[in-house]
Protein backbone atom coordinates (compact mmCIF):
# COMPACT_ATOMS: atom_id res chain seq x y z
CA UNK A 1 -9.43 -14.56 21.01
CA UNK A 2 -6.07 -14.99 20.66
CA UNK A 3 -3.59 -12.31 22.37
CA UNK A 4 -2.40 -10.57 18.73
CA UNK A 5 -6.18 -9.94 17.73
CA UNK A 6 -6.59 -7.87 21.74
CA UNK A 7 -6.39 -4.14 21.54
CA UNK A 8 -3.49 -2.79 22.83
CA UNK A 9 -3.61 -0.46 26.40
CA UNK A 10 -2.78 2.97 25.78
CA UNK A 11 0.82 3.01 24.82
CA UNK A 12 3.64 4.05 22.31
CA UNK A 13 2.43 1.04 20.62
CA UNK A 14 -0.96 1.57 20.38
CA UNK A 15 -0.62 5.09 18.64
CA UNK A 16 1.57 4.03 16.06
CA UNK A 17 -0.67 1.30 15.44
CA UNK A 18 -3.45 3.72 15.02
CA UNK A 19 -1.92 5.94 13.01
CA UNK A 20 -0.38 3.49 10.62
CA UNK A 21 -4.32 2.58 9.90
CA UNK A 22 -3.12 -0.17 6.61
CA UNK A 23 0.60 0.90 6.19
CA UNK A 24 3.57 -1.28 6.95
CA UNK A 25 6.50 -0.55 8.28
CA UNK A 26 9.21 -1.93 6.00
CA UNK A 27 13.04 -2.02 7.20
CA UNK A 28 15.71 -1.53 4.09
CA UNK A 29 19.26 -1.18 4.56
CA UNK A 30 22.78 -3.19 3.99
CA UNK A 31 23.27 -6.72 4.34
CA UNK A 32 24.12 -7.26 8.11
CA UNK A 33 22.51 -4.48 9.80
CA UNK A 34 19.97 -6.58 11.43
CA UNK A 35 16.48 -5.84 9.16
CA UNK A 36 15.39 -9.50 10.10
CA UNK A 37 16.78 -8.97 13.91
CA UNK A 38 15.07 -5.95 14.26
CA UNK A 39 11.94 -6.64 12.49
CA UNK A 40 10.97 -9.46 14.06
CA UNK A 41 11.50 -7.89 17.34
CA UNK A 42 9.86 -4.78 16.17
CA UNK A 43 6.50 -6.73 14.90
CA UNK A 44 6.39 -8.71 18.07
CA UNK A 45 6.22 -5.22 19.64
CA UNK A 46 3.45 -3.82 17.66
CA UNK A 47 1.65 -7.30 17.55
CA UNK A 48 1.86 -7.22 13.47
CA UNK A 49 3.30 -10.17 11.19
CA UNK A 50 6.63 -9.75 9.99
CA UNK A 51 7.71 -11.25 6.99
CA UNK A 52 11.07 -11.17 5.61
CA UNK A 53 10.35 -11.01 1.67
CA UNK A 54 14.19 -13.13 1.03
CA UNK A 55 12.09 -15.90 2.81
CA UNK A 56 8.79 -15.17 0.48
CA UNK A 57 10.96 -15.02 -2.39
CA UNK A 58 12.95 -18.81 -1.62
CA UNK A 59 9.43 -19.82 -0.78
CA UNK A 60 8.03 -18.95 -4.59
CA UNK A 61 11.21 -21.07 -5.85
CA UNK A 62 10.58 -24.02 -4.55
CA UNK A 63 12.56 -23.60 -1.48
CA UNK A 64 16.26 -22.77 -3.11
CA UNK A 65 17.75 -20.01 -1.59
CA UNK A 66 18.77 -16.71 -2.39
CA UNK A 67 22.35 -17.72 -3.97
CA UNK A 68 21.17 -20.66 -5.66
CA UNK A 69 18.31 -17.93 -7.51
CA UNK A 70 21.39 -15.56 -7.84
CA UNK A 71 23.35 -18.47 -9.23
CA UNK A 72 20.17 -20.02 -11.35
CA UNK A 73 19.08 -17.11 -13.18
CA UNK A 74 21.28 -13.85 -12.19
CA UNK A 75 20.48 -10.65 -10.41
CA UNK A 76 18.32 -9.35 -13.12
CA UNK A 77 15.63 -12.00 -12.65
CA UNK A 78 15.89 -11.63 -8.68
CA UNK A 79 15.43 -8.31 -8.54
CA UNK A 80 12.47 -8.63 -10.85
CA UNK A 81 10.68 -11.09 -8.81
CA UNK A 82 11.79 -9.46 -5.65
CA UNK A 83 9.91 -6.51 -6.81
CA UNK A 84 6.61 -8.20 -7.77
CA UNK A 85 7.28 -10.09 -4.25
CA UNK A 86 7.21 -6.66 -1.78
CA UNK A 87 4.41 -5.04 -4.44
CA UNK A 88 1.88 -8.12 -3.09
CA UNK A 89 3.21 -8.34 0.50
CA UNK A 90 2.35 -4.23 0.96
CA UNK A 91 -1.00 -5.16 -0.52
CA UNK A 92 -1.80 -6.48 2.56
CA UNK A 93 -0.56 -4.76 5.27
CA UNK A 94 -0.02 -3.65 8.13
CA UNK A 95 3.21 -5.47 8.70
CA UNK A 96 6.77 -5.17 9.31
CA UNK A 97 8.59 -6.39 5.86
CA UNK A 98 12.39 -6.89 6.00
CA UNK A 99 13.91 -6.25 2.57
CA UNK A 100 16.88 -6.95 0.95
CA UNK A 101 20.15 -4.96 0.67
CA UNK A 102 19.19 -4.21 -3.07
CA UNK A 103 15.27 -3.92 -2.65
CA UNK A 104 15.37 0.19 -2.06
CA UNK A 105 17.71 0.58 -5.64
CA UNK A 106 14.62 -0.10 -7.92
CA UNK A 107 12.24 3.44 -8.12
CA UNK A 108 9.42 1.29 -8.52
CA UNK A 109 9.39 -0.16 -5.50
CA UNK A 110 10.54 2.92 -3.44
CA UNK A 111 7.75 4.76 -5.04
CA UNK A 112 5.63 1.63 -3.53
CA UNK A 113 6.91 1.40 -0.22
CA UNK A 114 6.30 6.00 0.04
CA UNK A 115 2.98 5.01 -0.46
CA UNK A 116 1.98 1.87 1.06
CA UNK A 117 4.19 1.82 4.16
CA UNK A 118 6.71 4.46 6.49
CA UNK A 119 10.45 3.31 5.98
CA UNK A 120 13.71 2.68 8.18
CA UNK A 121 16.64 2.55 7.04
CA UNK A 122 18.83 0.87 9.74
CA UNK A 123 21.90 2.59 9.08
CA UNK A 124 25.41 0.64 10.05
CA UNK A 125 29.27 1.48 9.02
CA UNK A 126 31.65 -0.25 7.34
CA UNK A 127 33.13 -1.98 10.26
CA UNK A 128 30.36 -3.16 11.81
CA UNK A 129 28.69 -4.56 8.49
CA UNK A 130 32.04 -6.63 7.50
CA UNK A 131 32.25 -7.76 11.17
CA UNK A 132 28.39 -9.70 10.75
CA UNK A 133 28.77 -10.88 7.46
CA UNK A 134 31.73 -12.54 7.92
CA UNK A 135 30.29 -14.99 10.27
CA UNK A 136 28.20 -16.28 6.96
CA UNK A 137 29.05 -17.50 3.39
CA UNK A 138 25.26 -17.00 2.27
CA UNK A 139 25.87 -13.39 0.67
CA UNK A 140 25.65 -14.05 -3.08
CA UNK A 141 27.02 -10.51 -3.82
CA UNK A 142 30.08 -10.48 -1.46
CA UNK A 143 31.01 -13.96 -3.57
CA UNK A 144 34.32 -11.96 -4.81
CA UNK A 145 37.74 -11.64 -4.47
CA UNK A 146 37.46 -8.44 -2.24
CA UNK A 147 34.47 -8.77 -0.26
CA UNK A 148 35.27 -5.48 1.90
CA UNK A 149 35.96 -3.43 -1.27
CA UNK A 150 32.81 -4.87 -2.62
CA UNK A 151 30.61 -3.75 0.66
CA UNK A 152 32.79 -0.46 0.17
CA UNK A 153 31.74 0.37 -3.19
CA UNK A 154 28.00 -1.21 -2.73
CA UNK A 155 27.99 1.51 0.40
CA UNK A 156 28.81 4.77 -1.44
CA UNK A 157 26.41 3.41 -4.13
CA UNK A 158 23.57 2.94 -1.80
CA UNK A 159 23.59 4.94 1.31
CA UNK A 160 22.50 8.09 -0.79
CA UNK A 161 19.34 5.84 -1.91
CA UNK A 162 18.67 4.48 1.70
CA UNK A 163 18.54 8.24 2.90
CA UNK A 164 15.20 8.50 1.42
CA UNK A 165 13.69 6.50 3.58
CA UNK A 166 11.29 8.08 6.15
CA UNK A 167 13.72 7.57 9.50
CA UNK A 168 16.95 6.36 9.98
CA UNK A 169 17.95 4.26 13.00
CA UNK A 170 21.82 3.47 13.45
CA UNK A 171 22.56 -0.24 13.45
CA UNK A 172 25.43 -0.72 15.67
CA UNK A 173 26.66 -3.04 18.43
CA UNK A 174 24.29 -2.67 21.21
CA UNK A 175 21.39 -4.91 22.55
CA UNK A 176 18.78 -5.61 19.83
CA UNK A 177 15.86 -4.33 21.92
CA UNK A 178 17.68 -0.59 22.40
CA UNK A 179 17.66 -0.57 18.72
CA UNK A 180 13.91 -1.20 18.57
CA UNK A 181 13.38 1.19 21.47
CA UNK A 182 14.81 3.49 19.31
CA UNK A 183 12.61 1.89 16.03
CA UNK A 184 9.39 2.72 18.44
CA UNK A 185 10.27 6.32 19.42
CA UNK A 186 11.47 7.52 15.98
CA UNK A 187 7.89 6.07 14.56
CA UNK A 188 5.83 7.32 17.62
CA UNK A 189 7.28 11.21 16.78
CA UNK A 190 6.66 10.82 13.01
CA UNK A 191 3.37 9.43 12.88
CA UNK A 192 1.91 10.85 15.90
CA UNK A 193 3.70 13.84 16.46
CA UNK A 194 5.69 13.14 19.69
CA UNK A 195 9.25 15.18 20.26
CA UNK A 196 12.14 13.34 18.67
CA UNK A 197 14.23 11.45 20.89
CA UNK A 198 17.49 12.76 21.24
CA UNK A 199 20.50 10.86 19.65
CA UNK A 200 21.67 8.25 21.97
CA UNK A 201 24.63 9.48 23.55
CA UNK A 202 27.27 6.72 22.31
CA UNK A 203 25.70 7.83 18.27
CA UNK A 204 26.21 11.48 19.63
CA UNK A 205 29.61 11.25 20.54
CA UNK A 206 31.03 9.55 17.95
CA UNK A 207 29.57 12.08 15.47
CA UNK A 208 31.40 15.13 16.96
């Protein structure tokens, strides 16, 4: 038996499990603010698969990536298939699903992830977004002129969207695994009715 199919000992981890029953957790959020990071990390905690649906989506093309599909055929046609993509992967859950920046805009697939799966949005600012994605050239919508008005303008479009999500996590520059401490008590209170952790004092100070 291998050490994913064991039951967990009572734990954090376990509860959420049980409660999830044949949800997914699925991460959405802004280019940079460490869905794939975090979810793997996250999944390895709660011994689920995580799947990052860019990688299922380069995968149904034949292996070209994300800005050769952008490039190809145009956002229209991504977003189409990335749609169809999350629809099968929350079909058979539980898992931790990474989505891209743009998944969350489409109704039809928030309307799908409210129902098949609990949602975190891993929140990040300006700064610290333009600070990770500079460090790569793969980010077929910041292939402009301005790239930090673009992420600007693609914030105040989407951050009202990505507050529907069921928690919200900040995404800033501390060690990954505080982030998915945070991930586990945030889901532990929602799904199983534990006291919500307090804001982590460095999030708590900068918001007075």
């Amino acid at each position: 038996m291998s050490d994913a199919a064991l039951p967990l000992p009572a734990s954090p981890e376990a509860d959420i499990l049980s409660a999830l029953g044949a949800r997914s957790i699925v991460l959405v959020g802004m280019m940079g603010v460490g869905k794939s990071t975090i979810g793997r990390r996250l999944a390895a905690r709660l011994r689920l698969p995580f799947i990052d649906a860019d990688t299922e989506i380069e995968m149904a093309h034949a292996g070209m990536t994300i800005p050769e599909i952008f490039a190809a055929h145009g956002e229209p046609y991504f977003r189409d298939g990335e749609a169809r993509v999350i629809a099968r992967l929350l079909e058979g859950g539980p898992i931790v699903l990474a989505t891209g920046g743009g998944a969350f805009m489409r109704e039809e697939t928030r309307a799908r992830i409210a129902a098949k799966a609990i949602s975190i949005w891993l929140r990040a600012d300006h700064d610290v977004i333009m600070r990770r994605v500079r460090r790569r050239a793969d980010r077929p919508l910041l292939q402009t002129a301005d790239p930090e008005g673009t992420v600007t303008r693609l914030l105040a479009q989407r951050e009202p969207i990505y507050a529907n999500a069921d928690l919200t996590i900040a995404s800033r520059d501390v060690p990954h695994d505080r982030i998915v401490e945070e991930c586990i008590e945030a889901l532990h209170a929602r799904l199983c009715g534990g006291e919500p952790a307090q804001p982590p004092a460095d999030i708590a100070s900068a918001s007075r």
